[in-house]
C-alpha atoms as a PDB file:
ATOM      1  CA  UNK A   1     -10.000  45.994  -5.276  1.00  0.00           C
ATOM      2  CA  UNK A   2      -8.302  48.466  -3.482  1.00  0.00           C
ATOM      3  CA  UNK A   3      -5.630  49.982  -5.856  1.00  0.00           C
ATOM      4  CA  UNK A   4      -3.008  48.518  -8.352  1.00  0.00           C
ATOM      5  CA  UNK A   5      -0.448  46.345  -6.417  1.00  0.00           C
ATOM      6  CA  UNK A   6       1.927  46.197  -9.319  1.00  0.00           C
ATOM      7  CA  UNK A   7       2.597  45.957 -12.656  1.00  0.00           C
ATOM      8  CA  UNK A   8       4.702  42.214 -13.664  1.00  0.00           C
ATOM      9  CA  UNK A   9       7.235  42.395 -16.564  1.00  0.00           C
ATOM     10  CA  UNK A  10       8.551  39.308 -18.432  1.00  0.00           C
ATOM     11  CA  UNK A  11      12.135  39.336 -19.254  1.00  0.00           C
ATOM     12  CA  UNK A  12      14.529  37.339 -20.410  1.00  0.00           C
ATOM     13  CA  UNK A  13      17.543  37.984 -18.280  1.00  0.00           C
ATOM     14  CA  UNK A  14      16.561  39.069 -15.021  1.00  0.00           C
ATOM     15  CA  UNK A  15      20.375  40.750 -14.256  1.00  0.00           C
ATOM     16  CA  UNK A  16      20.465  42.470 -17.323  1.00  0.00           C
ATOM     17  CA  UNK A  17      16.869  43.967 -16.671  1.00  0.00           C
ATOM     18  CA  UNK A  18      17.933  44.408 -13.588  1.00  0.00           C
ATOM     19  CA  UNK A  19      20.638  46.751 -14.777  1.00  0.00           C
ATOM     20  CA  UNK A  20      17.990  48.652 -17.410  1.00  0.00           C
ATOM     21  CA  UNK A  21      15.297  49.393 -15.297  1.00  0.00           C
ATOM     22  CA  UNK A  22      17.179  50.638 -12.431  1.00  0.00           C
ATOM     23  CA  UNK A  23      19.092  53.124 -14.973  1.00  0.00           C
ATOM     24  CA  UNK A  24      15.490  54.104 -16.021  1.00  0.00           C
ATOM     25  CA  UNK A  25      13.869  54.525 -12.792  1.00  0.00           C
ATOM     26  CA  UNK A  26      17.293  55.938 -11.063  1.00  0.00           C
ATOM     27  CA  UNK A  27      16.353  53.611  -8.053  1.00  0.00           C
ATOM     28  CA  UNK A  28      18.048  49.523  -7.804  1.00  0.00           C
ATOM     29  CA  UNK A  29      15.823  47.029  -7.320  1.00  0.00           C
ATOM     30  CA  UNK A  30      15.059  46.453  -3.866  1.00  0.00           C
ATOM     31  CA  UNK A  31      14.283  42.593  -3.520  1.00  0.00           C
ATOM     32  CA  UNK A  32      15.019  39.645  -5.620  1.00  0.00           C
ATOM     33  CA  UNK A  33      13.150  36.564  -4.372  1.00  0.00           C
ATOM     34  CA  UNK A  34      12.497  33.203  -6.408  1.00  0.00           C
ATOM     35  CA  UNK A  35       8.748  31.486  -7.040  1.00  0.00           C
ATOM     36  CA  UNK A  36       9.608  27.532  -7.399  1.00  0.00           C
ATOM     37  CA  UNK A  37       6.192  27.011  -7.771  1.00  0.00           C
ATOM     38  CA  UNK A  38       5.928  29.363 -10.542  1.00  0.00           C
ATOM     39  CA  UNK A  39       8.982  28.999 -12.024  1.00  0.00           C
ATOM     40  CA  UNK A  40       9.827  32.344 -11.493  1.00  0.00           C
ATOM     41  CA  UNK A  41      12.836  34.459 -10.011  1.00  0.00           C
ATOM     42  CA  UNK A  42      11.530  38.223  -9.251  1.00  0.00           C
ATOM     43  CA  UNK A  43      12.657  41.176  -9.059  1.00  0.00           C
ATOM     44  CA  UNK A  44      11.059  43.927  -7.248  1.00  0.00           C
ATOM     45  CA  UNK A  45      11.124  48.353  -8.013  1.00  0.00           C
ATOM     46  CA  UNK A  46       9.914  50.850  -5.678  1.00  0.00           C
ATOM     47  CA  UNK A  47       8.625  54.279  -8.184  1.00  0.00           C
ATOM     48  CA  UNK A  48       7.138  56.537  -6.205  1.00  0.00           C
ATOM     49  CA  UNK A  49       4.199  54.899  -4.679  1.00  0.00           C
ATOM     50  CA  UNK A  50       4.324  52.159  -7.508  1.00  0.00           C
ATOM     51  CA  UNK A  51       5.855  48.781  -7.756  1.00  0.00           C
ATOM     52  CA  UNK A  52       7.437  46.802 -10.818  1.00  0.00           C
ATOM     53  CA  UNK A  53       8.159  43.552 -10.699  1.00  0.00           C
ATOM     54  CA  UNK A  54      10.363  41.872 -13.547  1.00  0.00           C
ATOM     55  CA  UNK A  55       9.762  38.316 -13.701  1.00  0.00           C
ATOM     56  CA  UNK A  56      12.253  35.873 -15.094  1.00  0.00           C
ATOM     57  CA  UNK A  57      11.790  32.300 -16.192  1.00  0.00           C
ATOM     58  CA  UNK A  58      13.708  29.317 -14.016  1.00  0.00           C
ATOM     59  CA  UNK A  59      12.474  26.360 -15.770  1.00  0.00           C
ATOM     60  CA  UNK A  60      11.183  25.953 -19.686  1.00  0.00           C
ATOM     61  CA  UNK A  61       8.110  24.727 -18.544  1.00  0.00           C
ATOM     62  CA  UNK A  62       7.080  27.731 -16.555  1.00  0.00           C
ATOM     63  CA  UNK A  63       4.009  30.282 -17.449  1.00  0.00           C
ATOM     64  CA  UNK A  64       6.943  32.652 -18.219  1.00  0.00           C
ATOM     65  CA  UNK A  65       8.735  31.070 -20.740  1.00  0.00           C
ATOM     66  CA  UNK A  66       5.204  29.987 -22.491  1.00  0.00           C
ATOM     67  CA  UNK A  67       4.683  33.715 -22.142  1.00  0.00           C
ATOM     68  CA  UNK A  68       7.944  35.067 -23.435  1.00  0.00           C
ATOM     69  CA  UNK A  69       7.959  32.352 -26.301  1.00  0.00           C
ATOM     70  CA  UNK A  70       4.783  33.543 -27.569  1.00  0.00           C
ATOM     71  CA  UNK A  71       4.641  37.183 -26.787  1.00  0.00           C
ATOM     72  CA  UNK A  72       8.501  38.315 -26.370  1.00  0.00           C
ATOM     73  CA  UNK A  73       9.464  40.491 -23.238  1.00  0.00           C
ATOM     74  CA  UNK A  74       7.052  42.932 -21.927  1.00  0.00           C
ATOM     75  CA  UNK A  75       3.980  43.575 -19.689  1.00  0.00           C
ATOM     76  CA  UNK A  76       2.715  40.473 -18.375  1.00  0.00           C
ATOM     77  CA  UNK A  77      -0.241  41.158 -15.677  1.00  0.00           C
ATOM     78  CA  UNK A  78      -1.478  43.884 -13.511  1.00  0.00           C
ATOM     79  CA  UNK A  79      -2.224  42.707 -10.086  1.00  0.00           C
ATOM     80  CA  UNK A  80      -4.612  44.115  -7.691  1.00  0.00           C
ATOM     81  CA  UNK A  81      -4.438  44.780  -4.160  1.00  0.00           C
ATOM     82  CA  UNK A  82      -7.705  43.059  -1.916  1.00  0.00           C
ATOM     83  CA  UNK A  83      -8.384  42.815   1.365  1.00  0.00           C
ATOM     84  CA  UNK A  84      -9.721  39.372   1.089  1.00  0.00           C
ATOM     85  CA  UNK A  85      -8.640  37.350  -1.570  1.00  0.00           C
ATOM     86  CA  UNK A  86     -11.180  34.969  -1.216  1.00  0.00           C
ATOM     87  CA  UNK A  87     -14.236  37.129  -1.112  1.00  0.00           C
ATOM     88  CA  UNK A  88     -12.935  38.408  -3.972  1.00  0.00           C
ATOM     89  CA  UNK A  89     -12.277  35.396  -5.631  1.00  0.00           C
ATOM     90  CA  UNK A  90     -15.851  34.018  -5.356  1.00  0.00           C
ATOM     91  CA  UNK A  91     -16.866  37.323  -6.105  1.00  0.00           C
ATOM     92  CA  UNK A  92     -15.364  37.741  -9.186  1.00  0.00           C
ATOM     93  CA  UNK A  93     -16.162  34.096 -10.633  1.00  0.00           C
ATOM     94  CA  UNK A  94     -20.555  34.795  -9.687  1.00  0.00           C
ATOM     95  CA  UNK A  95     -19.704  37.806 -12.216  1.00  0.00           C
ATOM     96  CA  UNK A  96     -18.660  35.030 -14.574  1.00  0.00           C
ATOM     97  CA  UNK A  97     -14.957  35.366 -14.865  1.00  0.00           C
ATOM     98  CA  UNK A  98     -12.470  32.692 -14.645  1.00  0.00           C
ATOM     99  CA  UNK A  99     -10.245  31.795 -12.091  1.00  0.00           C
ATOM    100  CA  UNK A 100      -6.605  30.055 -12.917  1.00  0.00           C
ATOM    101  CA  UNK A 101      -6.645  28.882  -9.461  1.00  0.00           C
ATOM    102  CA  UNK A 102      -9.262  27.910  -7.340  1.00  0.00           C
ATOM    103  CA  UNK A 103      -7.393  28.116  -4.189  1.00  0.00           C
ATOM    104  CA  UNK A 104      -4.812  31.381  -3.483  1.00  0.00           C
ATOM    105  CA  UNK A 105      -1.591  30.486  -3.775  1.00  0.00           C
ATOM    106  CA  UNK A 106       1.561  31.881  -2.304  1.00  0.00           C
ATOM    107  CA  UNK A 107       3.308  34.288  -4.701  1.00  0.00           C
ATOM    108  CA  UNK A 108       6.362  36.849  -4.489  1.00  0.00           C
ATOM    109  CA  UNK A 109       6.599  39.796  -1.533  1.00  0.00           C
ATOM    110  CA  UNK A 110       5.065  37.884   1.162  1.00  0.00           C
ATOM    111  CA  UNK A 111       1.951  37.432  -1.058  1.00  0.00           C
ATOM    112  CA  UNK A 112      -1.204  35.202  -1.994  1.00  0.00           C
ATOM    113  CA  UNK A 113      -2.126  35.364  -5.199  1.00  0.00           C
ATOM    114  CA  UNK A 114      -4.935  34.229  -7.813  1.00  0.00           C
ATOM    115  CA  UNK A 115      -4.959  35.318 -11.241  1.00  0.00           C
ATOM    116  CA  UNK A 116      -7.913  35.767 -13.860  1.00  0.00           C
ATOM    117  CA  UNK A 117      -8.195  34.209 -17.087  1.00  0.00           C
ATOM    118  CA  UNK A 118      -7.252  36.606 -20.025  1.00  0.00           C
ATOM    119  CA  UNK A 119     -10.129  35.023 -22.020  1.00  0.00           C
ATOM    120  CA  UNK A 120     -12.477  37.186 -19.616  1.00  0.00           C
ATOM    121  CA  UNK A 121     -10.701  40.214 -19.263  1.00  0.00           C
ATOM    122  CA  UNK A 122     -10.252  41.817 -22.661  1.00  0.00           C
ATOM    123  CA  UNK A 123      -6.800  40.031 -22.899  1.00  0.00           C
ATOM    124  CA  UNK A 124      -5.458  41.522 -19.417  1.00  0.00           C
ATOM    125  CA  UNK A 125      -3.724  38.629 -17.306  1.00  0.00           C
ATOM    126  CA  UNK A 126      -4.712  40.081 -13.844  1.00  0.00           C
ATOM    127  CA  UNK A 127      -3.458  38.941 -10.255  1.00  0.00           C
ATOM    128  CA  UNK A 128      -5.258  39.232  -7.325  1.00  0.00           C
ATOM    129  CA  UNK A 129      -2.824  39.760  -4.144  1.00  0.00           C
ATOM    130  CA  UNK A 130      -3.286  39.835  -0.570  1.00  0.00           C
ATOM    131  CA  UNK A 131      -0.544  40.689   1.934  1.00  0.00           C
ATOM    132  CA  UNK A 132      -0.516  37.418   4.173  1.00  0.00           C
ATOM    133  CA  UNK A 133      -0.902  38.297   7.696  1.00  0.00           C
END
């Protein structure tokens, strides 16, 4: 892993989050882009060398309404930066973790993605992202 790609907030209203998080950060978002897949619409921050990305439901069915019934709005997963997502994939599952997909999958920001069962790490939903070439 080579650093912390960025840091995925549920919300419930992506416009009005919108709105928030660009008063807090004193910076608009800079990209909006929608997950199908996922069920997701996204919104992306630049702060400083960090990236937030506020992820909104499209569908009840999605991982983020599950998520926002259960939990409420907040910090949904921290996602890594690799160099080869599927190194690190079968990597990370010999070490005994679980995968939520066993094939990357295209995500937001020109992205694949896998992501880690919180049931093997400490509760942490964690996304492993590599810039598609």
């Amino acid at each position: 892993m080579k650093k912390i790609e960025h840091i995925g907030i549920a919300v419930k209203d992506l416009n009005t989050s919108n709105e928030l998080f660009g008063k807090l950060f004193g910076e608009p978002h800079y990209k909006v882009e929608s997950v199908a897949s996922e069920g997701v619409n996204t919104s992306f921050f630049q702060v400083g060398p960090n990236k937030i990305e506020l992820l909104e439901a499209t569908n009840p069915d999605s991982p983020i309404a599950k998520f926002l019934e259960k939990r409420g709005e907040g910090i949904h997963h921290i996602a890594y930066d690799v160099a080869d997502i599927r190194a690190e994939m079968k990597r990370l599952e010999g070490e005994g973790f679980t995968l939520l997909n066993q094939e990357p999958k295209k995500g937001a920001d020109n992205k694949l993605v896998c992501f880690l069962h919180p049931k093997t790490t400490n509760g942490v939903l964690i996304e492993l992202c590599q810039e598609i070439q």
